[in-house]
N, C-alpha and C. Protein backbone atom coordinates (compact mmCIF):
# COMPACT_ATOMS: atom_id res chain seq x y z
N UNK A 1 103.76 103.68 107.96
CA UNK A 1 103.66 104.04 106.56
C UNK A 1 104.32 105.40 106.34
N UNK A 2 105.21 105.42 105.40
CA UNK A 2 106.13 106.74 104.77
C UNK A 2 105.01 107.57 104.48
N UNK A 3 105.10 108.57 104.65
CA UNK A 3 104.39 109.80 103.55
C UNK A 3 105.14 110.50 102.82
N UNK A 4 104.80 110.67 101.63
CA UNK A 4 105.62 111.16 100.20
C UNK A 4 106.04 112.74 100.56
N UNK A 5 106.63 113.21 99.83
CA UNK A 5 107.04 114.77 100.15
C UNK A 5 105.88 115.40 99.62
N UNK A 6 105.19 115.05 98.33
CA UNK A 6 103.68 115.93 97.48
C UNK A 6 102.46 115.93 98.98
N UNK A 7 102.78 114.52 99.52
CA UNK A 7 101.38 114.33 100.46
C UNK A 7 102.26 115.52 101.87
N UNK A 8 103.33 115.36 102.23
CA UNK A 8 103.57 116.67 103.49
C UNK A 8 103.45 117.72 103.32
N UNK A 9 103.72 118.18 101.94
CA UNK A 9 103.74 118.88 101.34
C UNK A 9 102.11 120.25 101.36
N UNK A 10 101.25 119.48 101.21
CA UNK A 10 100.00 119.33 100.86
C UNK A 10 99.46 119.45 102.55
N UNK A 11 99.73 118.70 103.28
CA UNK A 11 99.61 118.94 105.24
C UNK A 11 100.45 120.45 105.63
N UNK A 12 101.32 120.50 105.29
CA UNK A 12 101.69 121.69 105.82
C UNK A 12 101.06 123.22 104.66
N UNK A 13 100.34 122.46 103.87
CA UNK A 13 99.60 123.69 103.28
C UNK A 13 98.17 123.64 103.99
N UNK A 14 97.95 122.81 104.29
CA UNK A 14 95.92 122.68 105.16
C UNK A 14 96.70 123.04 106.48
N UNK A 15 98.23 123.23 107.48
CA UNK A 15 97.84 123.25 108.57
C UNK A 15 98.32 125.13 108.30
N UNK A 16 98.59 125.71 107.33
CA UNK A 16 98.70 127.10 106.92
C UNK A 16 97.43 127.94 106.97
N UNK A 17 96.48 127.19 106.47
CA UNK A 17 95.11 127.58 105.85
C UNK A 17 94.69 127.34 107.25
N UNK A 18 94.46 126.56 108.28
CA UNK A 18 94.22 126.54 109.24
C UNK A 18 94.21 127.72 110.79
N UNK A 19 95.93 127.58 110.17
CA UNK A 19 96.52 128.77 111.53
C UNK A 19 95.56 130.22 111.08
N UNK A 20 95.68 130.55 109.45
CA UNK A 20 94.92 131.52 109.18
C UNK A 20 93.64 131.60 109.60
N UNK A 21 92.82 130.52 109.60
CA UNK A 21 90.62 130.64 109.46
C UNK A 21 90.99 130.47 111.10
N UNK A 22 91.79 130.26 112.14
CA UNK A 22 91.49 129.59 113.72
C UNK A 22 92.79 130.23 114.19
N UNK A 23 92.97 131.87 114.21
CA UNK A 23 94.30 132.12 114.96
C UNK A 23 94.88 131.70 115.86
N UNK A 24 93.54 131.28 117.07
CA UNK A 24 93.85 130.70 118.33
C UNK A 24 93.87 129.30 118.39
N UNK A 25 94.02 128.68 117.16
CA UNK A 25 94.60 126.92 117.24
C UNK A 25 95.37 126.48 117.54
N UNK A 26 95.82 125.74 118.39
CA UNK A 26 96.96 125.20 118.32
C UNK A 26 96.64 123.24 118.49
N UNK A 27 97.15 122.71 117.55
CA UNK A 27 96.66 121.35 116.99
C UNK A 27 97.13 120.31 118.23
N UNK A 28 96.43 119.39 117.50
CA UNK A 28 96.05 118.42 118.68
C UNK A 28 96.63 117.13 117.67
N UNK A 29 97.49 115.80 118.18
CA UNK A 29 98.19 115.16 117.34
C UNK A 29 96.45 113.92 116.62
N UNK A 30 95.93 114.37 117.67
CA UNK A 30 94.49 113.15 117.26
C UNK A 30 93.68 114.04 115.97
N UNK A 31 94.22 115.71 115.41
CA UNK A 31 93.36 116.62 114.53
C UNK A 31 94.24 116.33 113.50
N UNK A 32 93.07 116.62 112.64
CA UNK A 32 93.46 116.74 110.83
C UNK A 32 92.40 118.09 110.63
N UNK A 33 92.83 118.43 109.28
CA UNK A 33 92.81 119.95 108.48
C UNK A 33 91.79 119.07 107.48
N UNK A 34 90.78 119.47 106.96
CA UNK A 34 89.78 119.77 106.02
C UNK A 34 90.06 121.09 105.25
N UNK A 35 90.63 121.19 103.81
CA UNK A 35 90.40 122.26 103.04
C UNK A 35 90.02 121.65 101.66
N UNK A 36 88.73 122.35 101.30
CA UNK A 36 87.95 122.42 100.57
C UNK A 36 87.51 123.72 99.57
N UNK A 37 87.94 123.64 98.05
CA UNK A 37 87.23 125.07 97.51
C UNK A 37 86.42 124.35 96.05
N UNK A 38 85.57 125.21 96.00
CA UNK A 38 85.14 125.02 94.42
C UNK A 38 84.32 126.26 93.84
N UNK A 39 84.27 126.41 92.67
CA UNK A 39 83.97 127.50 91.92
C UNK A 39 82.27 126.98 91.17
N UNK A 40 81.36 127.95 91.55
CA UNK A 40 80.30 128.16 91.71
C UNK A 40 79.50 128.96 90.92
N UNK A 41 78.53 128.91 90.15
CA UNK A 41 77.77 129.46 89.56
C UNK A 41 78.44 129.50 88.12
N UNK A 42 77.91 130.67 87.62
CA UNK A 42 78.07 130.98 85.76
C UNK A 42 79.00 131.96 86.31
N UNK A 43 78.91 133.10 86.68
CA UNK A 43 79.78 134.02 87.47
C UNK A 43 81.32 133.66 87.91
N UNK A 44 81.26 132.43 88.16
CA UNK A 44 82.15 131.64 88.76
C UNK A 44 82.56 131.89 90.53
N UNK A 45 82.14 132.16 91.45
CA UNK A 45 82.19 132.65 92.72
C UNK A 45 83.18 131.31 93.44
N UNK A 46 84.24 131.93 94.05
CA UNK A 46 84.98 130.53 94.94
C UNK A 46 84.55 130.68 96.17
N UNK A 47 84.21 129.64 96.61
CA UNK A 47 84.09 129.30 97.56
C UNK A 47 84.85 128.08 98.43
N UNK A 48 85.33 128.94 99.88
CA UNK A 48 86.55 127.56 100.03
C UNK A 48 85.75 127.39 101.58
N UNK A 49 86.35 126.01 101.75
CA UNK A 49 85.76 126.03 103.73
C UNK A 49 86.80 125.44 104.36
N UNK A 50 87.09 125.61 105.53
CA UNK A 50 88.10 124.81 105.77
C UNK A 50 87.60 124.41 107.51
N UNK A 51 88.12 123.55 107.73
CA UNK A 51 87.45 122.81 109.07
C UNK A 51 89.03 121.66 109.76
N UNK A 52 88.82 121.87 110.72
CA UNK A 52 89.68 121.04 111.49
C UNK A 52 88.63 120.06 112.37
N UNK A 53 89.05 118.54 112.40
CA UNK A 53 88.48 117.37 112.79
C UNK A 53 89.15 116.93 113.91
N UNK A 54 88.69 116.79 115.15
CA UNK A 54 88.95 115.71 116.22
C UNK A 54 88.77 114.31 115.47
N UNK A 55 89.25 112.94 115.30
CA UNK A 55 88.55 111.93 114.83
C UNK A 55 87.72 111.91 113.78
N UNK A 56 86.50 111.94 113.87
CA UNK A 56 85.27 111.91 113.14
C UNK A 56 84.52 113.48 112.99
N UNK A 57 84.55 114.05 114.56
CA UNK A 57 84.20 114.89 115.06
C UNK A 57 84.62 116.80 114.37
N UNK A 58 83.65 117.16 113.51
CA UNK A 58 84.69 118.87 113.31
C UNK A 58 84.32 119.52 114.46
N UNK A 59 85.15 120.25 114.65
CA UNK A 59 84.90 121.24 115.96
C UNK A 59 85.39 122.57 115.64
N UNK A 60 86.03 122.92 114.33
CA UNK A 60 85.84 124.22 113.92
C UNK A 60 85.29 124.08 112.45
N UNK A 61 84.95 125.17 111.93
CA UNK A 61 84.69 125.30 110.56
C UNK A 61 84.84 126.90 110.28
N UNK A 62 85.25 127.18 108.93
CA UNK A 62 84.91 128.16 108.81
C UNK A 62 84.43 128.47 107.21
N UNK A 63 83.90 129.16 106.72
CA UNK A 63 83.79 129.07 105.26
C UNK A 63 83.92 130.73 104.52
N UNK A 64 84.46 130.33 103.49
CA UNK A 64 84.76 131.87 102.63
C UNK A 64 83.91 131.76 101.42
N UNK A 65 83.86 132.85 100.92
CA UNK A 65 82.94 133.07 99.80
C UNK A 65 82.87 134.54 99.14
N UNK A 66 83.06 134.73 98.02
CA UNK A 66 83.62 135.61 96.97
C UNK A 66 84.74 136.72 97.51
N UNK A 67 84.81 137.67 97.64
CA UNK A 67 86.04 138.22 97.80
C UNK A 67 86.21 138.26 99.20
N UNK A 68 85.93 137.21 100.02
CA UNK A 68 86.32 137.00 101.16
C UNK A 68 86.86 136.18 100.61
N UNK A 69 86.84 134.75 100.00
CA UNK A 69 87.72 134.07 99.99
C UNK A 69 89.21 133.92 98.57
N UNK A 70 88.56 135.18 98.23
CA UNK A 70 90.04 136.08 97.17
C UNK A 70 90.86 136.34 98.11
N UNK A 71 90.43 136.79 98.50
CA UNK A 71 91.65 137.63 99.74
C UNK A 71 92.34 136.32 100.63
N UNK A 72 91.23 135.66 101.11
CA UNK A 72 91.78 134.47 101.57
C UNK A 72 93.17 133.81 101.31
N UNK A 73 92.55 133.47 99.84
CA UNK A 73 93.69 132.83 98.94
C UNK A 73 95.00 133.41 98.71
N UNK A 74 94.67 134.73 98.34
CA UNK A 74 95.63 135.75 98.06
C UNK A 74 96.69 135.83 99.20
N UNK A 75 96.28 135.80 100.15
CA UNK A 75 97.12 135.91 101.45
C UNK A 75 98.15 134.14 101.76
N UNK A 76 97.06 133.63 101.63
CA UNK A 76 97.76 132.34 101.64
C UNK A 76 98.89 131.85 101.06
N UNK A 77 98.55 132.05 99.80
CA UNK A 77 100.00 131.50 98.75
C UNK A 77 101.02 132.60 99.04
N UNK A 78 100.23 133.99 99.56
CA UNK A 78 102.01 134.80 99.87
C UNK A 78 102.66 134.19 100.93
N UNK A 79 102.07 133.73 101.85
CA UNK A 79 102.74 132.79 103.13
C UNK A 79 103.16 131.62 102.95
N UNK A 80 102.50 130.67 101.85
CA UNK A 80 103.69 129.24 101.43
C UNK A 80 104.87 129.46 100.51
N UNK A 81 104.71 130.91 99.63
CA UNK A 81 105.72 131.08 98.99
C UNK A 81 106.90 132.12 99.74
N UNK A 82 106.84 132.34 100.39
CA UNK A 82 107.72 133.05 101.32
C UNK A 82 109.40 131.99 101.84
């Protein structure tokens, strides 16, 4: 099965977010990227998590939350837009 350029597109942004939350990763062809955010409360607080999966199995996780995960972000999109 083809994968579209929006869907690689979209993988090489979770395996970005990845290298960042797990410096010492280096992927495994059986792993996939989990990234996850949503905005929280009246305040609005983001919160993102991101996790890499063996199979079924996560074996990392990590999670951000308010200006930990500003900065997060912030850093991120300067590295896909580069």
């Amino acid at each position: 099965m083809e994968t579209s350029g929006e869907e690689r597109w979209f993988q090489a942004f979770r395996m970005q977010a990845a290298h960042m939350a797990f410096p010492d990763w280096s992927p495994r062809p059986d792993e996939w990227v989990s990234l996850y955010t949503s905005l929280v409360g009246q305040q609005v607080s983001v919160t993102t998590e991101i996790a890499v999966y063996r199979g079924n199995q996560r074996i990392r996780h990590r999670h951000y939350s308010g200006r930990e995960a500003r900065e997060f972000w912030l850093e991120l999109m300067e590295r896909v837009s580069e």
